[in-house]
C-alpha atoms as a PDB file:
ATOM      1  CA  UNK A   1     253.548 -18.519  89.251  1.00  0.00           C
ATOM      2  CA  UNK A   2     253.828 -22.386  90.474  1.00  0.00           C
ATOM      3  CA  UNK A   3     254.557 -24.523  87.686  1.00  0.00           C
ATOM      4  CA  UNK A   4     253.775 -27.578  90.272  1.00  0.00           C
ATOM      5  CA  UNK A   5     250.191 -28.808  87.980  1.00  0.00           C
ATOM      6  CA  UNK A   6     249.268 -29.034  84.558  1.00  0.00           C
ATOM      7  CA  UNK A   7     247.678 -26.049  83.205  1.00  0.00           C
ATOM      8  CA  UNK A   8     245.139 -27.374  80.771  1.00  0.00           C
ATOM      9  CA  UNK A   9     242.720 -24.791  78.746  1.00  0.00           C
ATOM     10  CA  UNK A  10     239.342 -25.654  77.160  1.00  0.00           C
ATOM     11  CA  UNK A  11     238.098 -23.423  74.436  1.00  0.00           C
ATOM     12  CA  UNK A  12     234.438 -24.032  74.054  1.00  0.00           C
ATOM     13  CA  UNK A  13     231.063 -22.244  73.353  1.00  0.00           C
ATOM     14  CA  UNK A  14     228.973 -24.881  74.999  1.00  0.00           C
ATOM     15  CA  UNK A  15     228.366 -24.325  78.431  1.00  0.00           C
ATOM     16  CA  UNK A  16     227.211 -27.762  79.324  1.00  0.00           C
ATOM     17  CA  UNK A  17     230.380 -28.699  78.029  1.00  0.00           C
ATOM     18  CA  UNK A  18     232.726 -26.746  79.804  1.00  0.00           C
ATOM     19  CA  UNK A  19     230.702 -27.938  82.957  1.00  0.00           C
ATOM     20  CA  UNK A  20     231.155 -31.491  82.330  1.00  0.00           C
ATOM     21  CA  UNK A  21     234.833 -31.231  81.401  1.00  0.00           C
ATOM     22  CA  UNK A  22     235.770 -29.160  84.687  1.00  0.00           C
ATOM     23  CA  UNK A  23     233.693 -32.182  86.306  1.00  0.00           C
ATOM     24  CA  UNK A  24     235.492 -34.524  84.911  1.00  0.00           C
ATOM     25  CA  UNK A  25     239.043 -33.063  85.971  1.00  0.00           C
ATOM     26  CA  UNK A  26     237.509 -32.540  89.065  1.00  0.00           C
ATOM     27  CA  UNK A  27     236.668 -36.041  89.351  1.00  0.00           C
ATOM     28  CA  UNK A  28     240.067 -37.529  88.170  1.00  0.00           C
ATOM     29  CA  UNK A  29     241.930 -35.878  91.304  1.00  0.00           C
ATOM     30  CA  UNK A  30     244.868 -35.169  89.202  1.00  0.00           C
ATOM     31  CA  UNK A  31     246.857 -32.750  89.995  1.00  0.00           C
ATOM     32  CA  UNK A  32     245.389 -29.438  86.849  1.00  0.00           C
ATOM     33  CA  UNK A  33     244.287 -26.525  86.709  1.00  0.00           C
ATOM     34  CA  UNK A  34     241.369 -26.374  84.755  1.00  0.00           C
ATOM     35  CA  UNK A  35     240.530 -22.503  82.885  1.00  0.00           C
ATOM     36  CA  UNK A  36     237.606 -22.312  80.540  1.00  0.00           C
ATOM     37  CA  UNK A  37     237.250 -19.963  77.282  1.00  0.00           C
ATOM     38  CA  UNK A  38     233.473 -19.132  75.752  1.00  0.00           C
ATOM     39  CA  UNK A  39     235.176 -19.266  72.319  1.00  0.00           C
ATOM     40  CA  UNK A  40     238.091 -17.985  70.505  1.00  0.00           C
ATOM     41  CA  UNK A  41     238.127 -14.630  70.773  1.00  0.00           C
ATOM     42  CA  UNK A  42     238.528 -14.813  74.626  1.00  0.00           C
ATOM     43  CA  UNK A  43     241.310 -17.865  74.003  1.00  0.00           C
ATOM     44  CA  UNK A  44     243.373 -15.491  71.676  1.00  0.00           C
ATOM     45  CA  UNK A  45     243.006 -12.503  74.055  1.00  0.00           C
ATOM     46  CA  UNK A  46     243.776 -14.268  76.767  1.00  0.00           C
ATOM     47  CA  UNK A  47     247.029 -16.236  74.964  1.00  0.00           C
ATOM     48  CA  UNK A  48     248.450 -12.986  73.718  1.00  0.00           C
ATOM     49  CA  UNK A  49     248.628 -11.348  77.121  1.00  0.00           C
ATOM     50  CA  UNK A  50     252.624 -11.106  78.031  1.00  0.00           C
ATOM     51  CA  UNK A  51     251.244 -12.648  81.314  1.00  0.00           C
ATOM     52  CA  UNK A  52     249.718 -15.343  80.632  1.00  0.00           C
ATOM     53  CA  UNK A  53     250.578 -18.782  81.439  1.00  0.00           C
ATOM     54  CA  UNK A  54     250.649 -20.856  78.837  1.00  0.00           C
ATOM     55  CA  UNK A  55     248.992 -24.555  79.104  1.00  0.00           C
ATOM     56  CA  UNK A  56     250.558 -27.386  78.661  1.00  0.00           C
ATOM     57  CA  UNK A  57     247.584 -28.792  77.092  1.00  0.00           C
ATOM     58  CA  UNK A  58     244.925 -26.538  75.031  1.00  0.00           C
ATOM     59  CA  UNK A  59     241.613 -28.384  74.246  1.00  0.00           C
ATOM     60  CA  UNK A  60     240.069 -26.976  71.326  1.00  0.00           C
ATOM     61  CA  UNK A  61     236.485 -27.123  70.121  1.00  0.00           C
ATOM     62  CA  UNK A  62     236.316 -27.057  66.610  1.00  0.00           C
ATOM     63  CA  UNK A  63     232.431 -24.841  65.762  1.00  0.00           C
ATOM     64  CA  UNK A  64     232.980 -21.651  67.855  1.00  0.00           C
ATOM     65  CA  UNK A  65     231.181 -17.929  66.971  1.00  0.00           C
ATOM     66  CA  UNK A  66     233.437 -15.344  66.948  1.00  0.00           C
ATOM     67  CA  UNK A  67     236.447 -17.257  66.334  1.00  0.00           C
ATOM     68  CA  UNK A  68     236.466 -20.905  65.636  1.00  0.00           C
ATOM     69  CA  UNK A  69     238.877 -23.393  66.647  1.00  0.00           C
ATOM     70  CA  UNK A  70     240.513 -22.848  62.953  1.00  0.00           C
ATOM     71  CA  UNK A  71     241.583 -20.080  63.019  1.00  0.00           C
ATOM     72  CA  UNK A  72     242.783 -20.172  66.522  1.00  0.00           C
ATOM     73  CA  UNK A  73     245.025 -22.924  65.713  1.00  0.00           C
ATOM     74  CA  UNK A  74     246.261 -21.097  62.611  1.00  0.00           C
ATOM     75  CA  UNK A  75     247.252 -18.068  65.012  1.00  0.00           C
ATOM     76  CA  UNK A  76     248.536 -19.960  67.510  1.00  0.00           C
ATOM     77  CA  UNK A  77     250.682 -21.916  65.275  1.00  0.00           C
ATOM     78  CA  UNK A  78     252.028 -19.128  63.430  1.00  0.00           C
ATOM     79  CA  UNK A  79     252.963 -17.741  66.939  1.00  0.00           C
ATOM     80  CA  UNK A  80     256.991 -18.630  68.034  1.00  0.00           C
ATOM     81  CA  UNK A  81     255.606 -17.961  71.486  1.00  0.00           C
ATOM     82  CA  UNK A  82     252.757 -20.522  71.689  1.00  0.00           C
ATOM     83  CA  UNK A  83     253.973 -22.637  68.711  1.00  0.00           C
ATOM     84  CA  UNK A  84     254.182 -25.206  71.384  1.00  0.00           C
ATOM     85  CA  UNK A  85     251.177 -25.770  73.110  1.00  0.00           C
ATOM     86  CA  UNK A  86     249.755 -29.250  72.817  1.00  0.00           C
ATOM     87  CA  UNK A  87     246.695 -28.785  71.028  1.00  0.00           C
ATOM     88  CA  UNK A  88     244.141 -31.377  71.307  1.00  0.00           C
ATOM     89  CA  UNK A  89     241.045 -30.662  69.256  1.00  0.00           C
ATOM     90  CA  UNK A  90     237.830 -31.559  71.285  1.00  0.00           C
ATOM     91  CA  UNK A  91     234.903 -31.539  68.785  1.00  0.00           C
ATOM     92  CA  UNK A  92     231.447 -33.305  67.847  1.00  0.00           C
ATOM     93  CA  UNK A  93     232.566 -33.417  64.548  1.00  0.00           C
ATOM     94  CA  UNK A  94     234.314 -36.670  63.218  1.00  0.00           C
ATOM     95  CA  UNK A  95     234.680 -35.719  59.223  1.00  0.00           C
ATOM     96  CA  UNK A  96     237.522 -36.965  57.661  1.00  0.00           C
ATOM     97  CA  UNK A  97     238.017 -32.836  56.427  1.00  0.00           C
ATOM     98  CA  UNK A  98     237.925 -31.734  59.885  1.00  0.00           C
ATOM     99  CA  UNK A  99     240.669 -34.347  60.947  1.00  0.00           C
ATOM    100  CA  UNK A 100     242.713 -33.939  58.125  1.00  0.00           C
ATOM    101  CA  UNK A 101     243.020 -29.467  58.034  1.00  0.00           C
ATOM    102  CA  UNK A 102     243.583 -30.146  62.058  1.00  0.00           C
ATOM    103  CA  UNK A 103     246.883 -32.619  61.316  1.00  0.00           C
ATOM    104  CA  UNK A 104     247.603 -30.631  58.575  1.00  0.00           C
ATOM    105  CA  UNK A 105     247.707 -27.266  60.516  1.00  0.00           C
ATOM    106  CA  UNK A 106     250.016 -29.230  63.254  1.00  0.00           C
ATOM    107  CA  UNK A 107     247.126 -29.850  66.084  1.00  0.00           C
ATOM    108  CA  UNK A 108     248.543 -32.745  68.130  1.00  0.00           C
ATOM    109  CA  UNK A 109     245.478 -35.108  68.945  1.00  0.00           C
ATOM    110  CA  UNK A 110     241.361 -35.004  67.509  1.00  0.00           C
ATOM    111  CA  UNK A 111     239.554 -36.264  70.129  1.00  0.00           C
ATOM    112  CA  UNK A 112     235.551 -36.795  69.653  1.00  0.00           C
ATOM    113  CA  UNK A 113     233.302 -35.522  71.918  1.00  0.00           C
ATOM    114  CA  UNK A 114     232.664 -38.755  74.277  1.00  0.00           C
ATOM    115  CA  UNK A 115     229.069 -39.679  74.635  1.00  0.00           C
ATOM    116  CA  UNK A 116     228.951 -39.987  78.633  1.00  0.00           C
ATOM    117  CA  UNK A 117     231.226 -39.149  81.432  1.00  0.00           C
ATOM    118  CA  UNK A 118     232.472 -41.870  82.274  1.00  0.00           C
ATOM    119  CA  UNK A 119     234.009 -42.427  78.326  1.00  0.00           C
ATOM    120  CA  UNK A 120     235.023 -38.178  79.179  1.00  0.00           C
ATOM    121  CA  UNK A 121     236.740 -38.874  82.191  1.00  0.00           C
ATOM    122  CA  UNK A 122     239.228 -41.907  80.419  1.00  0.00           C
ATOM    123  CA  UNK A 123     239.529 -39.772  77.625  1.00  0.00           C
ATOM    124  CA  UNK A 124     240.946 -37.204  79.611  1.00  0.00           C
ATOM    125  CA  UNK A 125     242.924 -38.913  81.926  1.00  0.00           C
ATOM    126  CA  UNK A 126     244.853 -40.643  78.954  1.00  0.00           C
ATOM    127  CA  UNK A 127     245.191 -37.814  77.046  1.00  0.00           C
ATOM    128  CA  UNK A 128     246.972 -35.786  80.264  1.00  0.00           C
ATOM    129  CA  UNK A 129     248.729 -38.970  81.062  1.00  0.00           C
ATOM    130  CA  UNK A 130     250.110 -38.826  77.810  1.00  0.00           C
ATOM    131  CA  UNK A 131     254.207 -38.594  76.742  1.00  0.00           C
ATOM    132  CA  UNK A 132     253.852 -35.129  74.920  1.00  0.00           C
ATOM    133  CA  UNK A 133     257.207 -35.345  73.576  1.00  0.00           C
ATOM    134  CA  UNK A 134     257.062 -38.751  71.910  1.00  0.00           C
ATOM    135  CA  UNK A 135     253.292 -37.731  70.724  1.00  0.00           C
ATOM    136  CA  UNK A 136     254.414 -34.505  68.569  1.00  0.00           C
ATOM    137  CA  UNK A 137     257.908 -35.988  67.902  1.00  0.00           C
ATOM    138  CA  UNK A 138     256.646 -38.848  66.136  1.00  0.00           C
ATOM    139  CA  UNK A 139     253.585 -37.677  65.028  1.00  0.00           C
ATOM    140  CA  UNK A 140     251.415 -39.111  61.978  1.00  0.00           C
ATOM    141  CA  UNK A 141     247.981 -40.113  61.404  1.00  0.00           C
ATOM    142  CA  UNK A 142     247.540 -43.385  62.414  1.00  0.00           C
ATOM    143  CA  UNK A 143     247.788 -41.792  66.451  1.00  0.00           C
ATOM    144  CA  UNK A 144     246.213 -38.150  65.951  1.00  0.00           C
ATOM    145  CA  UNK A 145     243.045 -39.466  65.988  1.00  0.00           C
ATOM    146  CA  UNK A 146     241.968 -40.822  69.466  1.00  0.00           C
ATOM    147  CA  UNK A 147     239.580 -43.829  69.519  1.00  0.00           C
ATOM    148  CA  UNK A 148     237.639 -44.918  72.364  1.00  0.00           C
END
């Protein structure tokens, strides 16, 4: 399979937001690949096929049925495979609990849900745009949290 784009998942029960953040890929004209998971059961099946292609970017929402974005980080961590897969959580929630178990489990980046597209679109363009490497080298607090 062509490794010539970035393969970015999004894990996330909300339809309307998987719509808008396909959009707003879409929209960017960069060059992804864009695959979208109802919640984390389907993630984890999918992630644990010996086929699949891993992303180089997983957006995960944090309040998902079946599986929530928890414990798929915990499984995907604990993985040597997938161990790593930038892991942005993408979530509504802002507590300071959330944002702390997420760092603590080794998620790279806690983005909040943006407001409108426009404030989506940025979000996403920066956090693609972004020097993986230097961002989960040099990791701490102060930059996991992204700020509009």
């Amino acid at each position: 399979m062509p490794n010539d784009y970035i393969h970015i998942i999004l894990a996330d029960d909300d339809e309307d937001d998987r719509l808008f953040f396909t959009d707003a890929f879409e929209e960017l004209n960069m060059n992804t690949k864009v695959t979208t998971y109802n919640d984390g059961v389907e993630l984890m099946d999918y992630l644990n096929r010996d086929d699949a292609r891993l992303p180089n970017v997983l957006f995960l929402d944090l309040n998902m049925p079946k599986k929530n974005g928890i414990e798929c980080l915990n499984e995907i961590k604990a993985n040597s495979r997938m161990a790593d897969i930038a892991i942005a959580i993408y979530s509504t929630s802002a507590s300071e609990e959330d944002i702390e178990e997420t760092f603590v489990l080794g998620a790279n980046i806690y983005i909040k849900k943006p407001n409108s597209f426009k404030q989506l679109k940025k979000v996403l363009a920066e956090v693609i745009s972004m020097n993986w490497q230097y961002h989960t080298n040099g990791l701490n607090k102060d930059n996991f949290l992204m700020r509009l």
